[in-house]
Every structure is written in structure tokens, then in C-alpha cells.
N, C-alpha and C. Protein backbone atom coordinates (compact mmCIF):
# COMPACT_ATOMS: atom_id res chain seq x y z
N UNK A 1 4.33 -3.89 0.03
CA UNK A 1 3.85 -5.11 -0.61
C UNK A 1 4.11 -5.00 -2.10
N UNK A 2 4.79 -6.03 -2.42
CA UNK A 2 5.29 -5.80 -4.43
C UNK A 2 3.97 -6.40 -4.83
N UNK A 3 3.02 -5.97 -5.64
CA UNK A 3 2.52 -6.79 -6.46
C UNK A 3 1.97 -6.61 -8.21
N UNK A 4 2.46 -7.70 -8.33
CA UNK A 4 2.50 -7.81 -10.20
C UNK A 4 1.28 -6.94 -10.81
N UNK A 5 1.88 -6.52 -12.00
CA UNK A 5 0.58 -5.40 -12.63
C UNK A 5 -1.22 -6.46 -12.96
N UNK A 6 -0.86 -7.82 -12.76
CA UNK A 6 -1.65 -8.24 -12.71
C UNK A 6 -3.06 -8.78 -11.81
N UNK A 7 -2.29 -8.50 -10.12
CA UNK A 7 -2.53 -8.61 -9.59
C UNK A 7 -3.30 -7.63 -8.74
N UNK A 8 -2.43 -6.12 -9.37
CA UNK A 8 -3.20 -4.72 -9.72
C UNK A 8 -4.54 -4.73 -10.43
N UNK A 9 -4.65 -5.14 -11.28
CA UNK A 9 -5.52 -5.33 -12.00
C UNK A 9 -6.59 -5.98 -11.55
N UNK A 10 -6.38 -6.98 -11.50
CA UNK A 10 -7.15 -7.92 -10.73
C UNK A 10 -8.34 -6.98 -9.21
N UNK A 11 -7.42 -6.81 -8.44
CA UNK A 11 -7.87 -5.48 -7.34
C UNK A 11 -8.76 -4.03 -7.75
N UNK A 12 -8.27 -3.89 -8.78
CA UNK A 12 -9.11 -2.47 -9.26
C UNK A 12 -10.43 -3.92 -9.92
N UNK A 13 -10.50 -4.60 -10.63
CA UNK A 13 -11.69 -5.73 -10.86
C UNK A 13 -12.55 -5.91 -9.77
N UNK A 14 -11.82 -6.28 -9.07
CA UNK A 14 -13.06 -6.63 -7.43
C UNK A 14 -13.24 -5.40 -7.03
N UNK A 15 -13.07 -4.34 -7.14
CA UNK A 15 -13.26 -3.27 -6.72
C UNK A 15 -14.66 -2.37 -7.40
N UNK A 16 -14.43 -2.82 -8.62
CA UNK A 16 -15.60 -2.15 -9.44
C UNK A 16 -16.48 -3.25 -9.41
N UNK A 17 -16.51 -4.76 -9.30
CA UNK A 17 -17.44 -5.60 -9.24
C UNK A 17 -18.54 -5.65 -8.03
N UNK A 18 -17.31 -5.75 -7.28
CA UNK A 18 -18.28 -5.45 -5.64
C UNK A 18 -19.30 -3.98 -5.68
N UNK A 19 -19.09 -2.86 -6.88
CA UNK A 19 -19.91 -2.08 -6.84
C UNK A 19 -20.54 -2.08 -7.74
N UNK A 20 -20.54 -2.46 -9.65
CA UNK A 20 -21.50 -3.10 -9.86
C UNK A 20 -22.42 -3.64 -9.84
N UNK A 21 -21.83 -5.07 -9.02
CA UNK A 21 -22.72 -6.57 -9.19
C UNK A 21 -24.43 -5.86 -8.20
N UNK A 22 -23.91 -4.95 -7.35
CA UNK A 22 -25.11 -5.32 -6.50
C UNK A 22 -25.91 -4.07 -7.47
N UNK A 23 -24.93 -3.20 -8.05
CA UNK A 23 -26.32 -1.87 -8.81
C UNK A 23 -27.04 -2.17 -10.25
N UNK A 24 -26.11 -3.49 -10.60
CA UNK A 24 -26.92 -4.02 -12.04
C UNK A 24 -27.74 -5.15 -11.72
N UNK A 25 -27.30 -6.23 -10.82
CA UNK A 25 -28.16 -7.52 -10.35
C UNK A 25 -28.81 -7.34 -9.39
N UNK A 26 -28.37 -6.43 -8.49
CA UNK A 26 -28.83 -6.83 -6.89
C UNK A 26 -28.52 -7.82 -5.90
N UNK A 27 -27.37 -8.25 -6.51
CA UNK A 27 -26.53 -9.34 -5.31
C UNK A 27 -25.62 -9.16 -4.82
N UNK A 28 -25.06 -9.09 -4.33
CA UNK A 28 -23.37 -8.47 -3.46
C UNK A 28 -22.29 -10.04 -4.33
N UNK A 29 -21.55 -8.64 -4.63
CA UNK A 29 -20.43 -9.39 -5.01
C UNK A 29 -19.86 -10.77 -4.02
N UNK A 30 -19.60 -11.67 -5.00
CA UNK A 30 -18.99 -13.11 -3.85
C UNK A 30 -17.05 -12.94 -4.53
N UNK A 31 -16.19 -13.29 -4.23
CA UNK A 31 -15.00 -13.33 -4.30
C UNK A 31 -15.10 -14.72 -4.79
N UNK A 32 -14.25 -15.00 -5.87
CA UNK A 32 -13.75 -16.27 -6.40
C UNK A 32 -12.56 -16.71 -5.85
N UNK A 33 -12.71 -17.49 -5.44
CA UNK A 33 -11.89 -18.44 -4.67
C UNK A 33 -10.54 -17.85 -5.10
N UNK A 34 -9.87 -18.13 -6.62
CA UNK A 34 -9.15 -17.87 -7.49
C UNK A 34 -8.37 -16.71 -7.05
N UNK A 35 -9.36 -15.74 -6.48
CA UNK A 35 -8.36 -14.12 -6.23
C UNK A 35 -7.38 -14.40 -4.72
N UNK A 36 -7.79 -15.83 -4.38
CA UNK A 36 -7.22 -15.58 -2.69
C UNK A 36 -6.02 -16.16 -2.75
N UNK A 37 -5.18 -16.13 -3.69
CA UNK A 37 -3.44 -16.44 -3.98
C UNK A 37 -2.76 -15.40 -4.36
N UNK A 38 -1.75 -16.22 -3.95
CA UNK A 38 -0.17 -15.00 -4.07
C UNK A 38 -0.55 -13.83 -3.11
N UNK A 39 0.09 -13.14 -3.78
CA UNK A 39 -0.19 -11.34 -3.29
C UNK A 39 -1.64 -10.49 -2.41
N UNK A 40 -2.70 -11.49 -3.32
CA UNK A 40 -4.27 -10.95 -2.93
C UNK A 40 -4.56 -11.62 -1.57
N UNK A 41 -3.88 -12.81 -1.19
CA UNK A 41 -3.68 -13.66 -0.05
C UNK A 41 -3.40 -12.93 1.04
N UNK A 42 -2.61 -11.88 1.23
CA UNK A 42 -2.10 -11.70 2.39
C UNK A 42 -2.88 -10.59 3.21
N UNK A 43 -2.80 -10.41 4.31
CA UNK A 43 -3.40 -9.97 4.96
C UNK A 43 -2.91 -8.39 4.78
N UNK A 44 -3.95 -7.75 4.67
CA UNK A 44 -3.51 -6.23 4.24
C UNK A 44 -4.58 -5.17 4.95
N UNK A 45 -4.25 -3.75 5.28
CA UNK A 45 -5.16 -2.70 5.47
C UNK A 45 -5.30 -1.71 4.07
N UNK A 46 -6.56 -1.29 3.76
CA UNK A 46 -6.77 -0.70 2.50
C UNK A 46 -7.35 0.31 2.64
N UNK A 47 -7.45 1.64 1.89
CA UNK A 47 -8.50 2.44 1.63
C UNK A 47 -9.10 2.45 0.13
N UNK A 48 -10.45 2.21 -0.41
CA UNK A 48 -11.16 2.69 -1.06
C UNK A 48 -11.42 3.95 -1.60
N UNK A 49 -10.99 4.80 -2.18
CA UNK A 49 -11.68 6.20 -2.71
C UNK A 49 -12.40 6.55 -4.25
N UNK A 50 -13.11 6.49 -3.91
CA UNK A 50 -14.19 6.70 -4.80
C UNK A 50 -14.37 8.02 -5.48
N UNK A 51 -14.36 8.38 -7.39
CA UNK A 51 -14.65 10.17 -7.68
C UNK A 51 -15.71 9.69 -8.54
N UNK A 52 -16.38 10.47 -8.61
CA UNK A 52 -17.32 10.73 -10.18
C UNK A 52 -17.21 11.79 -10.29
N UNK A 53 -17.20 12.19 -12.04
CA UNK A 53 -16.68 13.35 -12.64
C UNK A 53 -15.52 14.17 -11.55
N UNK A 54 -14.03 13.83 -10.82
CA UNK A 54 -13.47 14.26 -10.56
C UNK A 54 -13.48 14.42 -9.19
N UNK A 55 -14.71 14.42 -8.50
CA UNK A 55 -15.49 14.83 -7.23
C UNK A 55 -15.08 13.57 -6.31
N UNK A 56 -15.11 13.64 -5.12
CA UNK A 56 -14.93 12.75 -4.01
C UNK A 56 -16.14 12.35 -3.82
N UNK A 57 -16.47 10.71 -4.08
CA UNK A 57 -18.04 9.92 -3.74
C UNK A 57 -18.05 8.95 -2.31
N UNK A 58 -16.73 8.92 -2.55
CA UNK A 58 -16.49 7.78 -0.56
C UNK A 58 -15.56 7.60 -0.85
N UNK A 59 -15.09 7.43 0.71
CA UNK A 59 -13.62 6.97 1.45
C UNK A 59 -14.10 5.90 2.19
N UNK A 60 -13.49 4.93 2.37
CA UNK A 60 -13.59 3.80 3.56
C UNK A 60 -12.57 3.04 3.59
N UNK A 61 -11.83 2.65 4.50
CA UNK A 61 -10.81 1.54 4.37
C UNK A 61 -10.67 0.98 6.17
N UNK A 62 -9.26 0.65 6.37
CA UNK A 62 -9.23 0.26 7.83
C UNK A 62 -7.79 0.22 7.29
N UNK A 63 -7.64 0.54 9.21
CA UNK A 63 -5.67 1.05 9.59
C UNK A 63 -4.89 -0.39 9.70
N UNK A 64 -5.42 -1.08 9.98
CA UNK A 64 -4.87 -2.68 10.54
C UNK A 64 -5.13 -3.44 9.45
N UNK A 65 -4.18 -4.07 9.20
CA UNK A 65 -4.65 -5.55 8.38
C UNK A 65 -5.17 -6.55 9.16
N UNK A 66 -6.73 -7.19 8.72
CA UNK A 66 -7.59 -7.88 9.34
C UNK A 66 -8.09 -9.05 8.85
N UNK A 67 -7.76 -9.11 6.88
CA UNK A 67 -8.03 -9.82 6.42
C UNK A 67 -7.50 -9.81 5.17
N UNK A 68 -7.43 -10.56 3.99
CA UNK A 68 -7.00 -10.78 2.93
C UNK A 68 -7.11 -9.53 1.45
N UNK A 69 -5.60 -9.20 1.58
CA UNK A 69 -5.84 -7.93 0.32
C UNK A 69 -6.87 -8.08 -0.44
N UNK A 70 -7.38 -9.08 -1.01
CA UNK A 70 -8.61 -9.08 -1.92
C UNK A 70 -9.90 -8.86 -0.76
N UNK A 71 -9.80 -9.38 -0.01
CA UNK A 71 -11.28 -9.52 0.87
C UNK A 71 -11.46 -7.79 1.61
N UNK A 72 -9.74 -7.36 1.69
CA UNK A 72 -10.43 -5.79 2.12
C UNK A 72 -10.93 -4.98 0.91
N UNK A 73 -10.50 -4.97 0.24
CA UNK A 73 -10.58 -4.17 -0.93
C UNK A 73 -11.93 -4.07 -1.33
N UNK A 74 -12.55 -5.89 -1.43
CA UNK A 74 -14.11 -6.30 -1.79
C UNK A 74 -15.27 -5.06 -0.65
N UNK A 75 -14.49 -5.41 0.25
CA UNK A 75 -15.36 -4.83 1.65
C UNK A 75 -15.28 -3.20 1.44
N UNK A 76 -14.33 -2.46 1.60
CA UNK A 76 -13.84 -1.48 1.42
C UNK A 76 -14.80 -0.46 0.15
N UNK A 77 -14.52 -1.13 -0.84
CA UNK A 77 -15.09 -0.51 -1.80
C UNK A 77 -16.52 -0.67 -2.08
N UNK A 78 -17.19 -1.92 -1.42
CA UNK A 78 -18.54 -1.49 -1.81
C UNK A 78 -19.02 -0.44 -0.46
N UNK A 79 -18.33 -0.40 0.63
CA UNK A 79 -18.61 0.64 1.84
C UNK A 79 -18.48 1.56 1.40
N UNK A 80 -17.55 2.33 0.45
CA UNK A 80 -17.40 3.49 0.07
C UNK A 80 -18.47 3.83 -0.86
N UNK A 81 -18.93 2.77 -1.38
CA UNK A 81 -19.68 2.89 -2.34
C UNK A 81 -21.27 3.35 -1.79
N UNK A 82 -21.79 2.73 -0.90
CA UNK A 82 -22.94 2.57 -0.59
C UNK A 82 -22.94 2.73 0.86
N UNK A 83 -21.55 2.81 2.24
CA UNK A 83 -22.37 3.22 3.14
C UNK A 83 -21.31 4.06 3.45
N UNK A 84 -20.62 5.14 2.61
CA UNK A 84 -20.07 6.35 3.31
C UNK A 84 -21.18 7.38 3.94
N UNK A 85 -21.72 7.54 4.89
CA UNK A 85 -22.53 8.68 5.37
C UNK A 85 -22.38 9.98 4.99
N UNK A 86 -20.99 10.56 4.47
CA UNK A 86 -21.13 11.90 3.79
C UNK A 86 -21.55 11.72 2.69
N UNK A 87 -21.76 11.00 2.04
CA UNK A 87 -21.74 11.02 0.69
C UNK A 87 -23.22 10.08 -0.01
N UNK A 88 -24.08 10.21 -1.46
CA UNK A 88 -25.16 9.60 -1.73
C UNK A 88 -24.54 8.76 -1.96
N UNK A 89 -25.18 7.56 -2.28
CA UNK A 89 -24.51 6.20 -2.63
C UNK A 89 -24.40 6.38 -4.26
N UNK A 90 -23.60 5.74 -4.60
CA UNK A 90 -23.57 5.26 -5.68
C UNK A 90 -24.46 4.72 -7.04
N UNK A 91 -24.45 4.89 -7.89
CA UNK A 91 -25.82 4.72 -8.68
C UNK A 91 -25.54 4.24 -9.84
N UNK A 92 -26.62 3.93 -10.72
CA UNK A 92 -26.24 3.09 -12.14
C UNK A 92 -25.68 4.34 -12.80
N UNK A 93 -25.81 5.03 -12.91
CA UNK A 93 -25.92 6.61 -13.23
C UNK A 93 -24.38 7.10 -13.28
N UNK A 94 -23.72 6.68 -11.86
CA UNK A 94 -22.66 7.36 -12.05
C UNK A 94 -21.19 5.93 -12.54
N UNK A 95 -21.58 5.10 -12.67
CA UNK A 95 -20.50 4.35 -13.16
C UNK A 95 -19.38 4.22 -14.27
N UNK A 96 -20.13 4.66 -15.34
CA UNK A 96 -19.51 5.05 -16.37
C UNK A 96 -18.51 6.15 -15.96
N UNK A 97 -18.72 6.83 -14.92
CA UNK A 97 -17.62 8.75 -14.73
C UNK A 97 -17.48 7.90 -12.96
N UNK A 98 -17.14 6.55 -12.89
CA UNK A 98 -16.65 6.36 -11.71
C UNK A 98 -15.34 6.20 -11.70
N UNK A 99 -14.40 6.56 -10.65
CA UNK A 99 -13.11 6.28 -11.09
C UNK A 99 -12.62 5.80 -9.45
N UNK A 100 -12.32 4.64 -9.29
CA UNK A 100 -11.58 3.90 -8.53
C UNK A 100 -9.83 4.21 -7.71
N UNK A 101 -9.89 4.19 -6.52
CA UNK A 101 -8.40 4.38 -6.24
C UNK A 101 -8.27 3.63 -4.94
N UNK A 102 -7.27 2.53 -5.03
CA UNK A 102 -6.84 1.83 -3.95
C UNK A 102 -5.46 1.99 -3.22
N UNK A 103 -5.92 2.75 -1.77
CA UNK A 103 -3.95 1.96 -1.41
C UNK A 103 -4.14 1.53 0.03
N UNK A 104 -3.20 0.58 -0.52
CA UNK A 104 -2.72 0.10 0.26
C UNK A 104 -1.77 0.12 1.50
N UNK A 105 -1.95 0.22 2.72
CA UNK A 105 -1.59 0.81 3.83
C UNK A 105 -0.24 0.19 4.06
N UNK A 106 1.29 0.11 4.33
CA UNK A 106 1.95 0.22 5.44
C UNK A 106 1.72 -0.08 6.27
N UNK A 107 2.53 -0.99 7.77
CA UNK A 107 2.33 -0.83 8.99
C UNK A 107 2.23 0.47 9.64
N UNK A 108 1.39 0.98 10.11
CA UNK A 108 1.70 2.44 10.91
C UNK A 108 3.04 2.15 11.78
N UNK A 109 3.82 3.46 11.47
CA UNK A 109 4.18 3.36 12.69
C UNK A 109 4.71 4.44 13.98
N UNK A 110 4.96 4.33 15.10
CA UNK A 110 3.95 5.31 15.87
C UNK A 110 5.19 6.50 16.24
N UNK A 111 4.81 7.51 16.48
CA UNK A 111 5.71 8.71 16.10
C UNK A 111 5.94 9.34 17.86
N UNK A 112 7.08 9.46 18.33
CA UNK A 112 7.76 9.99 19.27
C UNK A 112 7.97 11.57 19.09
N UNK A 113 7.29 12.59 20.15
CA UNK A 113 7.41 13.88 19.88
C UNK A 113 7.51 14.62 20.71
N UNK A 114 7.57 15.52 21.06
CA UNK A 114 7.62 16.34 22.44
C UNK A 114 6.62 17.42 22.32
N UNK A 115 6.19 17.98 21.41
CA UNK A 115 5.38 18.85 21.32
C UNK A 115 4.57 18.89 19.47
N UNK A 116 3.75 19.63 19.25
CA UNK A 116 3.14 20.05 17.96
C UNK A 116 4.41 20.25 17.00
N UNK A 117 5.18 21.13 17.42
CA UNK A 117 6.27 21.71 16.24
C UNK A 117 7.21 20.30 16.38
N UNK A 118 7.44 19.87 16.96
CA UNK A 118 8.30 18.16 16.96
C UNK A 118 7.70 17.16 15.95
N UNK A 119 6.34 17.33 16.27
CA UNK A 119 5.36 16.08 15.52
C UNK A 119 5.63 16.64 13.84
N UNK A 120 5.12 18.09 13.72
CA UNK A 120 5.43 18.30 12.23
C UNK A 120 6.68 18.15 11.45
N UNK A 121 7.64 17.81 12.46
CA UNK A 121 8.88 17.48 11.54
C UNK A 121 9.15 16.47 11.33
N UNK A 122 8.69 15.76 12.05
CA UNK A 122 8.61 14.21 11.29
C UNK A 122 7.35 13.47 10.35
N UNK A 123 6.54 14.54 9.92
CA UNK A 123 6.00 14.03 8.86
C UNK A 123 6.63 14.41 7.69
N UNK A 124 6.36 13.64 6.45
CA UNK A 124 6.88 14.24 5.43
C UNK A 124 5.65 14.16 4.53
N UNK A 125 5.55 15.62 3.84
CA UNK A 125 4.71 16.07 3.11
C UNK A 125 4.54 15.47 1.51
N UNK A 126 3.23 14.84 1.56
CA UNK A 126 2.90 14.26 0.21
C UNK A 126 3.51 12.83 0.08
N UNK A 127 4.10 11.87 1.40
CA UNK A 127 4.41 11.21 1.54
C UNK A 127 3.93 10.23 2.36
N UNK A 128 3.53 11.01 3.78
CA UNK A 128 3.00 10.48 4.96
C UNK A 128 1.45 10.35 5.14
N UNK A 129 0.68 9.33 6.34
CA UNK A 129 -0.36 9.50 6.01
C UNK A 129 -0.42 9.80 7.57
N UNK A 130 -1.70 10.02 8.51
CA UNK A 130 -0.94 10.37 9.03
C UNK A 130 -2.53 10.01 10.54
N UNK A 131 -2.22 9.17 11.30
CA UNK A 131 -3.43 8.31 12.20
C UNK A 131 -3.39 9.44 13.63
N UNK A 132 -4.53 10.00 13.89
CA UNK A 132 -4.05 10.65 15.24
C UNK A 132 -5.40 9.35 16.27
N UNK A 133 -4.95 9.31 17.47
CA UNK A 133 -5.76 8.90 18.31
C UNK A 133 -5.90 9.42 19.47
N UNK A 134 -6.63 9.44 20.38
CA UNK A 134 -7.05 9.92 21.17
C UNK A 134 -8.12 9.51 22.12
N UNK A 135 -7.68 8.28 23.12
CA UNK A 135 -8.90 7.37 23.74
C UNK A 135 -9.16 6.64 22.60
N UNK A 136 -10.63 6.72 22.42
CA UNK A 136 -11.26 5.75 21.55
C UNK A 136 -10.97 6.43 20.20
N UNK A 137 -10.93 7.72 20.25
CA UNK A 137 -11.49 8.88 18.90
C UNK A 137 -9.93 8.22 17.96
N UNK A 138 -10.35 8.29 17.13
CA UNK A 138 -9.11 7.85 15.73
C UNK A 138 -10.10 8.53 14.73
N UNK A 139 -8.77 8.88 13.47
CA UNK A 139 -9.00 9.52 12.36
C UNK A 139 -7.78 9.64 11.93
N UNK A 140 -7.97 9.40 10.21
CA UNK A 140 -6.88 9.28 9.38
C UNK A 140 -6.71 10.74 8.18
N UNK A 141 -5.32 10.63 7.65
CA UNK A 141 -5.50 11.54 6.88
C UNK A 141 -4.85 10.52 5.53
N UNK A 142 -4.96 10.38 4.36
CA UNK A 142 -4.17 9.18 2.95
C UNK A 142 -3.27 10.47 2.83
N UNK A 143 -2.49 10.57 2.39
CA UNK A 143 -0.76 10.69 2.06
C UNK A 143 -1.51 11.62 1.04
N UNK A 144 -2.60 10.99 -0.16
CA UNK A 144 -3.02 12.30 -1.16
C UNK A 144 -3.59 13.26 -0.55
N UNK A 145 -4.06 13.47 0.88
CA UNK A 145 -5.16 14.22 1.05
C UNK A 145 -3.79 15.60 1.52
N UNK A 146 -2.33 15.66 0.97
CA UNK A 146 -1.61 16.42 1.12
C UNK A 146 -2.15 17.77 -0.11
N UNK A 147 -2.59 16.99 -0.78
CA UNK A 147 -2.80 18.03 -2.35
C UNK A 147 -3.64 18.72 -2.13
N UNK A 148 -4.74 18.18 -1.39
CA UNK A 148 -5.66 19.41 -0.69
C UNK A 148 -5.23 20.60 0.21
N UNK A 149 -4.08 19.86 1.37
CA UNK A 149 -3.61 20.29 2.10
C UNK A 149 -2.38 20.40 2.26
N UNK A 150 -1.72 21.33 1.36
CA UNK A 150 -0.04 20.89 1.36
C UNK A 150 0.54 21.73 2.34
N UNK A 151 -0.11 22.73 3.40
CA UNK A 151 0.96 23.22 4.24
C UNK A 151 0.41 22.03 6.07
N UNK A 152 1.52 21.85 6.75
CA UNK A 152 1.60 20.77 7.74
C UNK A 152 0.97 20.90 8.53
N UNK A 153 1.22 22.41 8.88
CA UNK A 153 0.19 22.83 10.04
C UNK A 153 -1.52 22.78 10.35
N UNK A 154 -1.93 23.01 8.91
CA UNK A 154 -2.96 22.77 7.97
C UNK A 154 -3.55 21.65 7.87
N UNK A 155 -2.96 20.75 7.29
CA UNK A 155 -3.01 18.92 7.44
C UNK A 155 -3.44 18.67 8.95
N UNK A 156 -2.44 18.91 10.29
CA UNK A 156 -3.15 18.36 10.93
C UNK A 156 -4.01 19.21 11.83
N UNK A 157 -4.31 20.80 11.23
CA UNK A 157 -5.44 21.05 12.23
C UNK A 157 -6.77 20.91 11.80
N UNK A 158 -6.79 20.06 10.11
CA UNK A 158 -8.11 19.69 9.43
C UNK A 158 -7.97 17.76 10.07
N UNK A 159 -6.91 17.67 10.38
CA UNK A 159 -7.30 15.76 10.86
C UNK A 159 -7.58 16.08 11.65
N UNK A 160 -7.16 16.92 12.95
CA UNK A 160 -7.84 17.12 14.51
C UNK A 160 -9.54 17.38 14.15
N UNK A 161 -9.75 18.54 13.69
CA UNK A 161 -11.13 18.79 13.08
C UNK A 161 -11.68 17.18 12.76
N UNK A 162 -10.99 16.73 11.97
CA UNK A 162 -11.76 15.09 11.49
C UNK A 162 -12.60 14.31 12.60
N UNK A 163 -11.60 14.76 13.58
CA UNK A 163 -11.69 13.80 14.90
C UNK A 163 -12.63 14.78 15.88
N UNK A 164 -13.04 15.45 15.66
CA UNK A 164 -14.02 15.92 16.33
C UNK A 164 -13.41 17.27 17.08
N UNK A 165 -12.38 17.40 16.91
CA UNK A 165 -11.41 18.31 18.25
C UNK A 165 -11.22 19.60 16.99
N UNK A 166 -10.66 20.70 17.98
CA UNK A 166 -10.52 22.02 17.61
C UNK A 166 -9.57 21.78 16.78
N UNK A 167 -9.25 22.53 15.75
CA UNK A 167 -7.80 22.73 15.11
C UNK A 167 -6.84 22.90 15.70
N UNK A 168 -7.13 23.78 16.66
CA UNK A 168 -6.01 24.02 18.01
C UNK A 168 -5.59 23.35 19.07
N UNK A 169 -6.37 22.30 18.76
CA UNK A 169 -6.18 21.49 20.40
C UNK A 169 -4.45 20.52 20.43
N UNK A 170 -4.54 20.48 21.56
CA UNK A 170 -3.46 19.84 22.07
C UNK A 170 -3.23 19.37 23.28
N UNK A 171 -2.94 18.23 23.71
CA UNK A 171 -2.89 17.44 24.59
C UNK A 171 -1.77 16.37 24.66
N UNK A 172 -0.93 16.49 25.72
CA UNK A 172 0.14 15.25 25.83
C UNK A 172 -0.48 13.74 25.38
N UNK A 173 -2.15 13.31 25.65
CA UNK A 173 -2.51 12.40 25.36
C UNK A 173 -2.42 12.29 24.10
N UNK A 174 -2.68 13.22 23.15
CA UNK A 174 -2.59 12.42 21.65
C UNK A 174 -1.45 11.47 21.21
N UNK A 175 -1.75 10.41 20.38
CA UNK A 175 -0.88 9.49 19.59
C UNK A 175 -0.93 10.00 18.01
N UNK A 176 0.30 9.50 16.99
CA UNK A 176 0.06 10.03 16.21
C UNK A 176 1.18 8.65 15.22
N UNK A 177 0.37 8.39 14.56
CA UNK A 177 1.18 7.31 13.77
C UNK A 177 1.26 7.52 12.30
N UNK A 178 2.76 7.08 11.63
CA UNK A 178 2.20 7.85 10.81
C UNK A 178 2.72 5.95 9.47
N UNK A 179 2.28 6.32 8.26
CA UNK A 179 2.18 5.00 7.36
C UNK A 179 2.67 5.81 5.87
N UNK A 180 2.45 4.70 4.88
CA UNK A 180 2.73 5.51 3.46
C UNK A 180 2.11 4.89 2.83
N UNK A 181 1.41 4.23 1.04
CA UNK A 181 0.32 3.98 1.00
C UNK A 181 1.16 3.06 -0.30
N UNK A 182 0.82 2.07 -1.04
CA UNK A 182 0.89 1.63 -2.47
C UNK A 182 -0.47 2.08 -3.35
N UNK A 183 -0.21 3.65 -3.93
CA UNK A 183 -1.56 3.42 -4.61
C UNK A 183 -1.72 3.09 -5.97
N UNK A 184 -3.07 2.54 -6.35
CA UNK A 184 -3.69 1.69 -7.52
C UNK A 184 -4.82 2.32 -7.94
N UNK A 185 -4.04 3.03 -9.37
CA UNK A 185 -5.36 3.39 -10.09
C UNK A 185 -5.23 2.86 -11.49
């Protein structure tokens, strides 16, 4: 998705408003009509990531585009903000040392493999993001979470872990899709 540095802008705005508005007023951010053109219009999947002082405060986004780049982003970021379960919510406290990061998802798309050592060669490192599923169970890894984890093997025996499963596990049933991200900071 191309979009103008203004329109960037604009996105990192609803992003910090939707977490604002409700910790200085107490109202949940409303979207102005205004943001739902051009670029912010289209239907997009996003992740939210949230730091204070450097630290990880929430993740939240969704794999599918479901609704309007501005309207995920709105959603997205006050979830990260206030209902990531690992993490305390957000506070007047930490806004000033809050630092915002949006991207924007890619279509997944879904990866053909024959085994574990097959699957790792078609990711590409610090590039890929990377969806495993399994029945109902899904879990993602963002393309940055390579910097944590830059060896492959590594990457996905901490996303299996994500998903509830051993590092080791393996099963012909897994799916594994993989996307790349537009990020906005």
C-alpha cells in the first residue's frame, strides 16, 4: 500500500489519540469522518506496537483486512494500549516515553513445504513475518520480531511456543503463511 507521508502521519495521530483521548478525558476516541479517504479508506490488516522507555507495552493487530486502514489502526492501538493481557495498561504516566509503531500487513501468503528444513528456506530473515496455524490455534511472528530472533530455527520454535506447542513440534497439519509489513514510526 503507497501512502503519502501525510497520510503516515495522520495514522501515527489516530494512533496516539485513540490512546490519549480516553487517559486524559475518559472518552474513546471517535474517528473524523475526514480520515476515511484516499489511502486511510481502504481496507487493511494492522499491527499496533507499543514501547515505553524502549520496553515492549502491547502488541495487537489482525492478519486479514476487515476494515478501513484508519478504523484498524484506531482499534488496534487502543487494544494494545489497554487490553493486551501481558502487559499493564497504559497510563497518563507513560505517554510522554510512549513510542508508537504501525505496520501494515501484506496479503499473507501461504507457503508450500515438505518438511521443517523446506519451510525455513523460504522464509527470509528480517523480512518475513511469519502466521503458523493449526486447527483453530494461530499465532504470528512481525518481520521485526527477527532482531530478537535472528537465527530461523529460533524464530519459529519461539512462534510454535507462541501457539501453545513445543518448540519441537511438528506435524504435517501445520500451515504456515508468510506476509511483509509497511512500517510507520
Amino acid at each position: 500500500m503507497k501512502l503519502s507521508d501525510r497520510e503516515k502521519n495522520t495514522l501515527l495521530l489516530i494512533a496516539r489519540e485513540s490512546i490519549e483521548q480516553p487517559l486524559r478525558l475518559g472518552l474513546k476516541y471517535t474517528l473524523p469522518s475526514v480520515y476515511l479517504t484516499g489511502g486511510l479508506a481502504k481496507k487493511a490488516a494492522t499491527f499496533v506496537t507499543l514501547f515505553v522507555n524502549g520496553q515492549l507495552k502491547g502488541c495487537i493487530g489482525t492478519l486479514t483486512p476487515c476494515r478501513s486502514l484508519a478504523e484498524d489502526v484506531l482499534e488496534n492501538a487502543s487494544g494494545a494500549a489497554f487490553e493486551d493481557h501481558r502487559f499493564t495498561p497504559v497510563t497518563l504516566n507513560d505517554l510522554d516515553r510512549l513510542k508508537i509503531e504501525i505496520s501494515i500487513l501484506t496479503e499473507p501468503v501461504p507457503l508450500i513445504f515438505d518438511d521443517e528444513a523446506d519451510l525455513l528456506g523460504k522464509i527470509t530473515k528480517d523480512l518475513d513475518g511469519l502466521i503458523l496455524k493449526l486447527g483453530d490455534v494461530r499465532a504470528t511472528f512481525l518481520p521485526s520480531v527477527w532482531e530478537k530472533l535472528p537465527d530461523k530455527k529460533q524464530f519459529l520454535g519461539q512462534l510454535k511456543k507462541k501457539a501453545g506447542l513445543r518448540p519441537d513440534f511438528w506435524s504435517d497439519r501445520l500451515q504456515f503463511f508468510k506476509y511483509q509489513v509497511e512500517k510507520i514510526i
